[in-house]
N, C-alpha and C. Protein backbone atom coordinates (compact mmCIF):
# COMPACT_ATOMS: atom_id res chain seq x y z
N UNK A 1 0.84 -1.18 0.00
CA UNK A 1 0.00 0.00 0.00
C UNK A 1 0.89 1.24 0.00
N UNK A 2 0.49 2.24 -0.95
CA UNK A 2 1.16 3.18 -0.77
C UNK A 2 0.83 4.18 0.31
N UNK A 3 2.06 5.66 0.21
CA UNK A 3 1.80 6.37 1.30
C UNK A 3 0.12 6.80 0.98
N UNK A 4 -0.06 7.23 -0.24
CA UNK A 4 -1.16 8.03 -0.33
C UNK A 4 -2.36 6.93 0.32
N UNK A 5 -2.34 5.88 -0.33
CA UNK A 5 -3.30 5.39 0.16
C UNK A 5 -3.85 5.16 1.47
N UNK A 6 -2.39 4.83 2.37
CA UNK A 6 -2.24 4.87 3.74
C UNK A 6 -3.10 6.42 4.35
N UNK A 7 -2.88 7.04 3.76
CA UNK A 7 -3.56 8.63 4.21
C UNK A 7 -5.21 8.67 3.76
N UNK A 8 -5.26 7.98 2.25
CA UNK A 8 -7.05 8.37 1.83
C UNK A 8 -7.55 7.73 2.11
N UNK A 9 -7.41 5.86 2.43
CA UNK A 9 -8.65 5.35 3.10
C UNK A 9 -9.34 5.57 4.16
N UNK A 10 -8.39 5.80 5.48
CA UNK A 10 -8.90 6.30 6.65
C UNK A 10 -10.19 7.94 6.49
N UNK A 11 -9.64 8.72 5.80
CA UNK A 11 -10.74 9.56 5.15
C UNK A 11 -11.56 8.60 4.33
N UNK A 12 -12.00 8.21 3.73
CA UNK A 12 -12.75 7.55 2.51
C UNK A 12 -13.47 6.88 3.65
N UNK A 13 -13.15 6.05 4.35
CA UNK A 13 -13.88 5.47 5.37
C UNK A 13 -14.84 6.65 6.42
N UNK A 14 -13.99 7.51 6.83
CA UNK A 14 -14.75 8.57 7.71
C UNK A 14 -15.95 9.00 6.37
N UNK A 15 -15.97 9.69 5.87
CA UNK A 15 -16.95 9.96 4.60
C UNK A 15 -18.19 9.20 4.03
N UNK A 16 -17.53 7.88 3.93
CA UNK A 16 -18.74 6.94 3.87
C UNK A 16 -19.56 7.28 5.17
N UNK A 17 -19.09 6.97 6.42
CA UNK A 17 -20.21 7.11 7.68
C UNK A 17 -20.36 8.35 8.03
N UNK A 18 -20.07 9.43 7.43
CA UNK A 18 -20.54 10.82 7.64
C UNK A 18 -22.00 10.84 6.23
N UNK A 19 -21.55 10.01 5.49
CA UNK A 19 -22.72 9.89 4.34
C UNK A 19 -23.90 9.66 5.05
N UNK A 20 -23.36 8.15 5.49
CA UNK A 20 -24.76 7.22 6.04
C UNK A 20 -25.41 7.59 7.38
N UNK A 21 -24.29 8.84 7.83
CA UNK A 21 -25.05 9.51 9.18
C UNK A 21 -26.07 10.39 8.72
N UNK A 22 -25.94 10.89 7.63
CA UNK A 22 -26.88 12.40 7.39
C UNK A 22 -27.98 11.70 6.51
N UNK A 23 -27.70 10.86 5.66
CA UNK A 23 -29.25 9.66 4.53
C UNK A 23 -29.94 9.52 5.37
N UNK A 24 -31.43 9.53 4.66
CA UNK A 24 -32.85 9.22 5.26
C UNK A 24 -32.38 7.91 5.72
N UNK A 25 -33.08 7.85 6.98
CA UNK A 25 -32.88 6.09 7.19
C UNK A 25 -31.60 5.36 7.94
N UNK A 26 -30.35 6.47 7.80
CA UNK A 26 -29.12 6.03 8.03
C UNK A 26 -28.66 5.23 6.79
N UNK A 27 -29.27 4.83 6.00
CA UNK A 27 -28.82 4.08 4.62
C UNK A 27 -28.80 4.26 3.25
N UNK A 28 -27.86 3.57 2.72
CA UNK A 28 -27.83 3.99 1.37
C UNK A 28 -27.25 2.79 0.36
N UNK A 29 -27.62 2.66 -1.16
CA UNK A 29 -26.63 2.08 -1.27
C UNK A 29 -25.29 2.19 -1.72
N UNK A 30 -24.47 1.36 -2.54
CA UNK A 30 -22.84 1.18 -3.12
C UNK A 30 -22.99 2.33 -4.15
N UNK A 31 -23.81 2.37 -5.14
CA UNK A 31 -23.94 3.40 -6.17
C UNK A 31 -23.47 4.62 -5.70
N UNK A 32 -25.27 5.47 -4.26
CA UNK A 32 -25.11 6.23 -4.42
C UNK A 32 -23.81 6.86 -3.41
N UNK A 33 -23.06 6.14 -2.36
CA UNK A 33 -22.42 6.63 -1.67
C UNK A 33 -21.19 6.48 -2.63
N UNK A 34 -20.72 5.94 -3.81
CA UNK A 34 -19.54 6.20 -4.47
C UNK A 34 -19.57 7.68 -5.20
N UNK A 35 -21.13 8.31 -5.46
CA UNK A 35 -21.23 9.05 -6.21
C UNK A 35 -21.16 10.22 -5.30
N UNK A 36 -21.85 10.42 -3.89
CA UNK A 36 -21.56 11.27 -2.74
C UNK A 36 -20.38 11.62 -2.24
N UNK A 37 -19.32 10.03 -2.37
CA UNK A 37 -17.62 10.49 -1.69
C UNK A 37 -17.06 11.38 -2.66
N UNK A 38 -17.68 11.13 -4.01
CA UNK A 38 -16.73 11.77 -5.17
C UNK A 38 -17.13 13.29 -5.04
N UNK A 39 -18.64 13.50 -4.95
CA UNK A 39 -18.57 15.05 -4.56
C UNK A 39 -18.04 15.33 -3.59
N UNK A 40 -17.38 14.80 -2.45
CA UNK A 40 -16.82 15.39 -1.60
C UNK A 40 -15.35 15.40 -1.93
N UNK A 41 -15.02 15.41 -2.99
CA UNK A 41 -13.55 15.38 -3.14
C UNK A 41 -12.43 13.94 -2.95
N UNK A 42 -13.04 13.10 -2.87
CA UNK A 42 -12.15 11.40 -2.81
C UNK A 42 -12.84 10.61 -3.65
N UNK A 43 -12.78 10.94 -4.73
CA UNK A 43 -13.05 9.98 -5.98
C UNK A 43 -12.44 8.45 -5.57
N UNK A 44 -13.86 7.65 -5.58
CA UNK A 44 -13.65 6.12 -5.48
C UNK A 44 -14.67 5.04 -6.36
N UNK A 45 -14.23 4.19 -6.98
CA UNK A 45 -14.88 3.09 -7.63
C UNK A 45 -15.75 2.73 -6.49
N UNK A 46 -16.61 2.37 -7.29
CA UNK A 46 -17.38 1.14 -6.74
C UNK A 46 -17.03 0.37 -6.27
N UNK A 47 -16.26 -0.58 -6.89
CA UNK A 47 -15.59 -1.95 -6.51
C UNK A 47 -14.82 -1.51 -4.70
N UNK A 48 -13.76 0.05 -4.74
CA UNK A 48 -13.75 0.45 -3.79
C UNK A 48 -14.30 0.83 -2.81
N UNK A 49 -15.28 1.25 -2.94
CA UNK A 49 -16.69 1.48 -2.32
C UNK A 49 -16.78 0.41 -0.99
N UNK A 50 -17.58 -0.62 -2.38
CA UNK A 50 -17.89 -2.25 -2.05
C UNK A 50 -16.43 -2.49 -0.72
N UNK A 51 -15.65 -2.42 -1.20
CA UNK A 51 -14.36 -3.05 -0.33
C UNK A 51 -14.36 -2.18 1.08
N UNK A 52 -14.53 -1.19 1.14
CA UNK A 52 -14.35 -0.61 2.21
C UNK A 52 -15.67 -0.22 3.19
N UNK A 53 -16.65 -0.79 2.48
CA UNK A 53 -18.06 -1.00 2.92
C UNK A 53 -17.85 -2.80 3.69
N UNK A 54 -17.23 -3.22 3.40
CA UNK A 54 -16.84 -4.69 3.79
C UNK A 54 -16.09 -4.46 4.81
N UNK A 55 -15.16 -3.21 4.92
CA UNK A 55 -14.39 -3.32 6.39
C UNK A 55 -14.44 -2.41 7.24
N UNK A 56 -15.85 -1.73 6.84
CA UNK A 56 -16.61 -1.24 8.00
C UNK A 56 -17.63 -2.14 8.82
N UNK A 57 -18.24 -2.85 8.26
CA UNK A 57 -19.23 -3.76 8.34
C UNK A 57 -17.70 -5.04 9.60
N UNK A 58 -16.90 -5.38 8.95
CA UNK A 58 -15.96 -6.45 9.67
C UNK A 58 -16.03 -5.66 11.37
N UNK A 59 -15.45 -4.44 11.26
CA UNK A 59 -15.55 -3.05 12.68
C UNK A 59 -16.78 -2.92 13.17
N UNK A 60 -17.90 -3.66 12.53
CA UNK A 60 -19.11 -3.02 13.76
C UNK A 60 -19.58 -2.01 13.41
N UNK A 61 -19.60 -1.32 11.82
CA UNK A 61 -19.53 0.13 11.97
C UNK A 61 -20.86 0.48 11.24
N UNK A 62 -21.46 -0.56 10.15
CA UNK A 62 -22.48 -0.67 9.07
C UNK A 62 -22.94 -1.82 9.37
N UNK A 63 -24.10 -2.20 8.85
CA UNK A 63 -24.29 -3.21 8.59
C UNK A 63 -24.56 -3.23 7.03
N UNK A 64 -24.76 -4.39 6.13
CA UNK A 64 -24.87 -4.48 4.88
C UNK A 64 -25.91 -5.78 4.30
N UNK A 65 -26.75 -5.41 3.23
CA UNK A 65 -27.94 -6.17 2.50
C UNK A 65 -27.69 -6.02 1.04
N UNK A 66 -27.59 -7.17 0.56
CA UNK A 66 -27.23 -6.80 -1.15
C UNK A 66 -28.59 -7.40 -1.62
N UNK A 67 -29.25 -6.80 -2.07
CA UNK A 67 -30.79 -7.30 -2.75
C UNK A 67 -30.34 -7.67 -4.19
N UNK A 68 -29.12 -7.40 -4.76
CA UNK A 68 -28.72 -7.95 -6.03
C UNK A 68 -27.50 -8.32 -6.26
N UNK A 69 -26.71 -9.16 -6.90
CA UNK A 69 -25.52 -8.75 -6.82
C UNK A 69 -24.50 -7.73 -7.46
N UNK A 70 -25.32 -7.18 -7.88
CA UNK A 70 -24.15 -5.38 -8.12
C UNK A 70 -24.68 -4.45 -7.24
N UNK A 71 -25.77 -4.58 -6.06
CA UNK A 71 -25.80 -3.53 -5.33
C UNK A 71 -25.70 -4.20 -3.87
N UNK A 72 -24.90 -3.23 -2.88
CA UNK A 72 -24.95 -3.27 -1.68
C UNK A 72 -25.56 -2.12 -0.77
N UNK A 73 -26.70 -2.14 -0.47
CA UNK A 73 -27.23 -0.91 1.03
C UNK A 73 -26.83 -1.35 2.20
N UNK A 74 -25.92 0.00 2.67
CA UNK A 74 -25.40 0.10 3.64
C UNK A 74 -26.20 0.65 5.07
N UNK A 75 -26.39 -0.07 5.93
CA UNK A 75 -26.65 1.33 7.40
C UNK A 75 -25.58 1.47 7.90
N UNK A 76 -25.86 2.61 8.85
CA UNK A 76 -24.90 3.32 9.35
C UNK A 76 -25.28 2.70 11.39
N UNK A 77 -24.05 1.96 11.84
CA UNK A 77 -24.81 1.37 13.42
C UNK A 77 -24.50 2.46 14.46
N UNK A 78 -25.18 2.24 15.24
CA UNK A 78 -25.10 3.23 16.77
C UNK A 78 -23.61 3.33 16.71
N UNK A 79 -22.74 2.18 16.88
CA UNK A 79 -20.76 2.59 16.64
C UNK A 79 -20.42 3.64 15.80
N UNK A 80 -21.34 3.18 14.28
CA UNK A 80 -20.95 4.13 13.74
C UNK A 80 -21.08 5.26 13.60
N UNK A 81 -22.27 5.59 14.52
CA UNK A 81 -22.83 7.03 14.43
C UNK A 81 -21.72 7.86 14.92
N UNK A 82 -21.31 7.22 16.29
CA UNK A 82 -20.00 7.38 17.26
C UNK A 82 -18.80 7.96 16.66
N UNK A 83 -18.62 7.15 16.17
CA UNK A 83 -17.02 7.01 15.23
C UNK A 83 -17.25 8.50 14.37
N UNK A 84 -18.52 8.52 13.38
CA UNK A 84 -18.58 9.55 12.87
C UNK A 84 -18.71 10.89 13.63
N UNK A 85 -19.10 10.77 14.23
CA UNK A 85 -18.95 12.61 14.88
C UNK A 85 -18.04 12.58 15.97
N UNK A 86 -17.15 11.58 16.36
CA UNK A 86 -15.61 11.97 17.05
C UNK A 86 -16.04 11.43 18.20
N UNK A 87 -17.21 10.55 18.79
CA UNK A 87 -17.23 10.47 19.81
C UNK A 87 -16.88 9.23 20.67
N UNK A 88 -16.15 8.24 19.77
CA UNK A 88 -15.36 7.35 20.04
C UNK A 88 -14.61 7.18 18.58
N UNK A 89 -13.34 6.13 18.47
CA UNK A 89 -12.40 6.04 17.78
C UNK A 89 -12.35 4.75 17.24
N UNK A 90 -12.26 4.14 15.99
CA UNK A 90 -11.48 3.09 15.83
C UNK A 90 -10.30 3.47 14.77
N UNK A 91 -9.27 2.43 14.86
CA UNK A 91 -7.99 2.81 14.42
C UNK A 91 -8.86 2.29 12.77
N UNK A 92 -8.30 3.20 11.80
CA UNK A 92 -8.39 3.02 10.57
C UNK A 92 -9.43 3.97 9.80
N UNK A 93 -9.97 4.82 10.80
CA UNK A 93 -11.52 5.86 10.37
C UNK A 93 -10.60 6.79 10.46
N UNK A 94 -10.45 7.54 9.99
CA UNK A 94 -9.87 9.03 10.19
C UNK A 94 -10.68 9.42 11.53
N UNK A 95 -9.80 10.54 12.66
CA UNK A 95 -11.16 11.09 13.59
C UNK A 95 -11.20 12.11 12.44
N UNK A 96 -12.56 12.55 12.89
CA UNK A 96 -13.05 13.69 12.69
C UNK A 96 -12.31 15.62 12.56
N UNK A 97 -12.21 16.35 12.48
CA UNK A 97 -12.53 17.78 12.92
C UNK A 97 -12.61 17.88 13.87
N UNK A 98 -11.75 19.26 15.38
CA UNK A 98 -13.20 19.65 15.92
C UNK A 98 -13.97 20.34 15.25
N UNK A 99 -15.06 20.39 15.86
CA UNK A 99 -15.87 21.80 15.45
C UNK A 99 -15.14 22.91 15.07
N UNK A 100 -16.03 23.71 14.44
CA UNK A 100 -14.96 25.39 14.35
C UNK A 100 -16.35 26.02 15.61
């Protein structure tokens, strides 16, 4: 793995569960959260998506339902709500910001 990568997944991961914190429902699926990270500036495949939706889900952080096999809907769990707004940590999520 390179350096960069070493630096953008941990963001790419925070992003996804800042996604699935603010979606109706807490959920979403693989499509539209590849298409949400990219407006936020971390352009990611799908396939990447998918992969790192798999090792949030391994952390406790999502859970995941594939109603087909090219789509995965993600929720976002009580951990992850956590993790996303800084209020606990796991190693591999970027923390958060504080506030301004």
């Amino acid at each position: 793995m390179s350096y960069l990568e070493d630096a953008w997944l941990p963001h790419l991961r925070l992003t996804l569960l800042r996604v699935l914190a603010n979606a109706p429902s807490y959920c979403a699926n693989s499509s539209i959260l590849a298409e949400a990270v990219g407006m936020m500036g971390l352009r990611a495949s799908r396939d990447q998506v998918r992969s790192e939706l798999a090792w949030l889900r391994e952390q406790r952080l999502v859970t995941i339902e594939e109603p087909s096999p090219a789509l995965l809907v993600a929720c976002i769990t009580e951990r992850g709500l956590d993790v996303s707004s800084g209020a606990s940590t796991v190693p591999g999520v970027q923390r958060p910001s504080p506030k301004a």
